[in-house]
Protein backbone atom coordinates (compact mmCIF):
# COMPACT_ATOMS: atom_id res chain seq x y z
CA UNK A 1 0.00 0.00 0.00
CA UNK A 2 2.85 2.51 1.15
CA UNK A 3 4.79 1.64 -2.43
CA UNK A 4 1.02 2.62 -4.44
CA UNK A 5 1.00 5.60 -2.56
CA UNK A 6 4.79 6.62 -3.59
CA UNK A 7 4.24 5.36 -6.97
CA UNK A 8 0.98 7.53 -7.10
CA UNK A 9 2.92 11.21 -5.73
CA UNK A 10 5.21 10.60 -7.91
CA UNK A 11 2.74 10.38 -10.93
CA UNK A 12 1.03 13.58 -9.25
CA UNK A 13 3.91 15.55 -8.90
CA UNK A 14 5.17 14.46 -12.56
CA UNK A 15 1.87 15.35 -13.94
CA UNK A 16 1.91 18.98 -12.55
CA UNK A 17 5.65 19.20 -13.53
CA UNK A 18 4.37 18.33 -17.15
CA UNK A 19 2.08 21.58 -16.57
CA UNK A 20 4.54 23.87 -15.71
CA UNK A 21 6.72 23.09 -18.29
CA UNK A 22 3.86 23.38 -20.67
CA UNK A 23 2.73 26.49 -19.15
CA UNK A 24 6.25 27.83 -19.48
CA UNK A 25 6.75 26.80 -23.01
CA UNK A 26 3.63 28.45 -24.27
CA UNK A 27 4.42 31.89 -22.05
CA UNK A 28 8.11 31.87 -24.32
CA UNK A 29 6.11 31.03 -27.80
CA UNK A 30 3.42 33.65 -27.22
CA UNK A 31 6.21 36.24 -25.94
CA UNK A 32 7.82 36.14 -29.31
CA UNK A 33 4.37 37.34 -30.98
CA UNK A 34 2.95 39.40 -28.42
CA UNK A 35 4.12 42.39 -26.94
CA UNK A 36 4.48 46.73 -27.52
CA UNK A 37 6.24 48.55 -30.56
CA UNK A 38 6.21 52.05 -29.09
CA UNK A 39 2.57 52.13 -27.13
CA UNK A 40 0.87 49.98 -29.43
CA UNK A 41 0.09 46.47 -29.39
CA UNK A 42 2.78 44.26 -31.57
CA UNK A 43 -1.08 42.39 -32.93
CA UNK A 44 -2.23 46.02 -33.67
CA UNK A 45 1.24 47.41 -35.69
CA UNK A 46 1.13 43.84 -37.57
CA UNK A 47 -3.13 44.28 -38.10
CA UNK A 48 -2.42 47.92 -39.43
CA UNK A 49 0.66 47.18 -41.44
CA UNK A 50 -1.01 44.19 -43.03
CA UNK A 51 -4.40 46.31 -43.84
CA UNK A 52 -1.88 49.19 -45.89
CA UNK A 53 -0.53 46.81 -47.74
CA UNK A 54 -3.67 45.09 -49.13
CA UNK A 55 -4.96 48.70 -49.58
CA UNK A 56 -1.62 49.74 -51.89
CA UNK A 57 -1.51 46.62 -53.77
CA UNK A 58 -5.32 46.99 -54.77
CA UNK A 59 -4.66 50.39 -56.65
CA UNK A 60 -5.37 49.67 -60.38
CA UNK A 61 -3.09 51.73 -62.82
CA UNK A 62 -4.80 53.00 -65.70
CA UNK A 63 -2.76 54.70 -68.86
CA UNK A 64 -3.76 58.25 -68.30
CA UNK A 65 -0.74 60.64 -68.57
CA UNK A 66 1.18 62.22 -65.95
CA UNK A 67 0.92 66.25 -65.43
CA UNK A 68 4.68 67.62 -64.94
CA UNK A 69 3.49 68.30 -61.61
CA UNK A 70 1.74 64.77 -61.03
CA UNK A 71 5.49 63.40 -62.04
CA UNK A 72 6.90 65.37 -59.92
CA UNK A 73 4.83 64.56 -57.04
CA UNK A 74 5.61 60.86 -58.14
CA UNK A 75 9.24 60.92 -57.61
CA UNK A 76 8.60 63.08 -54.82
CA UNK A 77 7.33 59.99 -52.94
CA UNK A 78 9.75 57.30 -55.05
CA UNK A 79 13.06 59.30 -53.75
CA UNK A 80 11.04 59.32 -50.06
CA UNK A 81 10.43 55.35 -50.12
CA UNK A 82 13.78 54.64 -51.85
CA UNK A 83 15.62 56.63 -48.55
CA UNK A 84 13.29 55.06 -46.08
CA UNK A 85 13.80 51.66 -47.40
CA UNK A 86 17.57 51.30 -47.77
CA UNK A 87 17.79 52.79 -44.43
CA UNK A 88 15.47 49.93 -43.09
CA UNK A 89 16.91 47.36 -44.45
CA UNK A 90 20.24 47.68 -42.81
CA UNK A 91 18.24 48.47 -39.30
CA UNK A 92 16.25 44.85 -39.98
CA UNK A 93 20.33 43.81 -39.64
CA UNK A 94 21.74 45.71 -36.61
CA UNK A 95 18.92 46.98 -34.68
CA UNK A 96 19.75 46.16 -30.90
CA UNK A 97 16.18 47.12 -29.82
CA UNK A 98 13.53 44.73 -30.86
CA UNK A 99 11.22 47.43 -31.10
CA UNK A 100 13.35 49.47 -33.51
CA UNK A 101 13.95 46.41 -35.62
CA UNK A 102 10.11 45.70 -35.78
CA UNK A 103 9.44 49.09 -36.80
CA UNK A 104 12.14 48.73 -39.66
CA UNK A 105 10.91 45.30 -40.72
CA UNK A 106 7.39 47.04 -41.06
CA UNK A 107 9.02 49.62 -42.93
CA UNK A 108 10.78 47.76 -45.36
CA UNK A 109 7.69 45.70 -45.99
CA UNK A 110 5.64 48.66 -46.54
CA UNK A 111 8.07 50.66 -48.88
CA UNK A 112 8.97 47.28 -50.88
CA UNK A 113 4.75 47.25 -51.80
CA UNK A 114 4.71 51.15 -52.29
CA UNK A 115 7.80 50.88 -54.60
CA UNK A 116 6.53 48.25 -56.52
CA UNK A 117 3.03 49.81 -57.20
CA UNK A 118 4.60 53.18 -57.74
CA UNK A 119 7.01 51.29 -60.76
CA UNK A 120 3.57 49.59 -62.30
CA UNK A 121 1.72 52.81 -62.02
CA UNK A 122 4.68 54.53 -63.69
CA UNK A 123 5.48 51.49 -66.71
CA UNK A 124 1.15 52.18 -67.30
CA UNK A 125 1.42 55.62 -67.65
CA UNK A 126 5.17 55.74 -69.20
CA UNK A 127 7.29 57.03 -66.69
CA UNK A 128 10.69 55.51 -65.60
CA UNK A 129 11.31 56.10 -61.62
CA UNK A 130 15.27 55.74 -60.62
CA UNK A 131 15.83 52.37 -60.04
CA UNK A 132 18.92 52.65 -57.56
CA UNK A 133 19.45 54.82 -54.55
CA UNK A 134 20.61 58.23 -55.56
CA UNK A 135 23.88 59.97 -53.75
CA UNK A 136 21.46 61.46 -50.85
CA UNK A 137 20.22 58.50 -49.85
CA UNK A 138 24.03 56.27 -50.05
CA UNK A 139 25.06 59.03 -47.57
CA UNK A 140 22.53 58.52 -45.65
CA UNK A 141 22.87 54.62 -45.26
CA UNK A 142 26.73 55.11 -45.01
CA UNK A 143 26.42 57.28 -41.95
CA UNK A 144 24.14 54.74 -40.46
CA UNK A 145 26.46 51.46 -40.98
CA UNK A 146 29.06 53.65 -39.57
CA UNK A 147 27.56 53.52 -36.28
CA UNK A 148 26.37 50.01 -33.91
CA UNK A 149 24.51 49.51 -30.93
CA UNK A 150 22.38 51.94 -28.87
CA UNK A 151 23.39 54.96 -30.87
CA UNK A 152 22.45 52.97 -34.31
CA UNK A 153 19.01 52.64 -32.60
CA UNK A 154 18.68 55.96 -31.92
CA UNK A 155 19.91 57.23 -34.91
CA UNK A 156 17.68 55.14 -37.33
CA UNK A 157 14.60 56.29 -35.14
CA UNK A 158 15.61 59.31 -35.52
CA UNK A 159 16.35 59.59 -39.25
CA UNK A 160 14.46 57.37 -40.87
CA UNK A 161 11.30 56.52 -37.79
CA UNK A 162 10.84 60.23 -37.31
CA UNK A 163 12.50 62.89 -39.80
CA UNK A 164 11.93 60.39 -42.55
CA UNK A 165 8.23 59.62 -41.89
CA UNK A 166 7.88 63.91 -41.07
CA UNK A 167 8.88 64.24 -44.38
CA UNK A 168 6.81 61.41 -46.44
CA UNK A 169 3.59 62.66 -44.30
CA UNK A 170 3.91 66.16 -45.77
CA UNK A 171 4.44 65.07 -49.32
CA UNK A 172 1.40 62.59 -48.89
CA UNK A 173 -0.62 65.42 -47.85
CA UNK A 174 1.08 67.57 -50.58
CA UNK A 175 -0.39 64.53 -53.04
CA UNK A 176 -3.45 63.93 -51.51
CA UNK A 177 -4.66 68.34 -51.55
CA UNK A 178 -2.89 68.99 -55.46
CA UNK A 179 -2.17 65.84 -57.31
CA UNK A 180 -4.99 65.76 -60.08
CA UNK A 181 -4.37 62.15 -61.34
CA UNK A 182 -6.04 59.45 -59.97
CA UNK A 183 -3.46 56.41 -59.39
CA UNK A 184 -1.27 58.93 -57.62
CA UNK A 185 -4.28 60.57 -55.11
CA UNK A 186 -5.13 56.68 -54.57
CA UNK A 187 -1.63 55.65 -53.46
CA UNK A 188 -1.71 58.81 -51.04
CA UNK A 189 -5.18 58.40 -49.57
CA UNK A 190 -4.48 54.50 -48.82
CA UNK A 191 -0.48 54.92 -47.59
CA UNK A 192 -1.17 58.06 -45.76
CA UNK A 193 -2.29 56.50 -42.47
CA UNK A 194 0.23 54.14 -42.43
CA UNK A 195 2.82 56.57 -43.06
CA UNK A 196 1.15 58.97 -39.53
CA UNK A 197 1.17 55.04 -37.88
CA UNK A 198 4.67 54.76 -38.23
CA UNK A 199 5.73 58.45 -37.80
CA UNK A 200 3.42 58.02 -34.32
CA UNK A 201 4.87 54.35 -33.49
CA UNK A 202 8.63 55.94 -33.83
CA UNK A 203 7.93 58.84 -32.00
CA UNK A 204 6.70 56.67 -29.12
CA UNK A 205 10.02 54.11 -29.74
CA UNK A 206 12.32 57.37 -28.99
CA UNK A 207 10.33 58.26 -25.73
CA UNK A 208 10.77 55.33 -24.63
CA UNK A 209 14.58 55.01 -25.26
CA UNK A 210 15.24 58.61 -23.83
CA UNK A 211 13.55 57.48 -20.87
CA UNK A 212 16.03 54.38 -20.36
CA UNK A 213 13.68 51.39 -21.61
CA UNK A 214 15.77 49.77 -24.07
CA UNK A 215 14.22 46.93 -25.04
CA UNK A 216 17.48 45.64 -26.37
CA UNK A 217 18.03 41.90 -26.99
């Protein structure tokens, strides 16, 4: 009888062992896809991001011509995307805060889909956008590989999170109040908000490093 009841703790107190560890595993899974980028909800950032990106890729280019303006406007937002993107794409590699590296995976995302709708808007209406990074933008990503750690961070946030996204959200609104053609007022209208998300997400990211939270990995 006393060996059942040792056999039977044992089974107990493997049983709830089994739960723990279970319990523990799933709190490590769900902590990879859960969690804040800036003050909003990692679920809410990946919702939004996702929802732009439909919206962008639904545009329908028709053949109508370009104003001088209109083209203008065009590689207003190109040159904008082109900077914001080859700046991401090296903070996807050496961000030290997982925040910051979010926000620059959403960012490259999001300017890989505006790029390629702005090219087959511009091949429908026969316009060529540049195809590589201009000498502005190589400066820019040259500065930022020339610096690691907590000051890359800040410095991509900075750059490309704020002053980049400052910049894109005036020339949407520049788009959205003057641009007569229709593909271009459509790419403004639907990339707009996601353009204020991410100014307002990066924003929140520097706050949060000034105030000490790192986040780092």
């Amino acid at each position: 009888m006393k060996k059942k009841s040792i056999v039977l703790g044992l089974a107990i107190a493997l049983a709830a062992a089994n739960g723990s560890f279970a319990q523990q595993n799933s709190a490590m899974t769900n902590s990879g896809t859960t969690g804040m980028v800036g003050k909003e909800s990692k679920a809410e950032f990946d919702r939004l991001n996702k929802k732009g990106a439909a919206d962008v890729a639904a545009i329908r280019p028709t053949s109508a011509k370009l104003s001088s303006a209109d083209q203008s406007l065009m590689m207003e937002v190109a040159k904008g995307g082109m900077k914001q993107l080859e700046m991401s794409k090296v903070a996807v590699q050496k961000a030290s805060n997982e925040a910051v590296r979010q926000l620059a995976q959403a960012e490259v995302q999001e300017q890989t889909g505006l790029s390629a709708k702005l090219k087959e808007i511009a091949q429908a209406k026969g316009i060529t956008l540049p195809a590589t990074p201009d000498a502005e933008v190589q400066a820019a990503v040259s500065r930022l590989q020339a610096v690691s750690g907590m000051a890359f961070d800040r410095m991509y946030v900075t750059e490309s999170g704020v002053k980049g996204h400052e910049k894109l959200d005036s020339v949407m609104s520049k788009v959205k109040s003057t641009a007569t053609d229709a593909n271009l007022k459509s790419v403004a209208q639907v990339a707009h908000p996601l353009v204020k998300n991410h100014l307002k997400v990066s924003r929140d990211i520097m706050t949060k490093m000034s105030d000490g939270n790192t986040g780092s990995r």
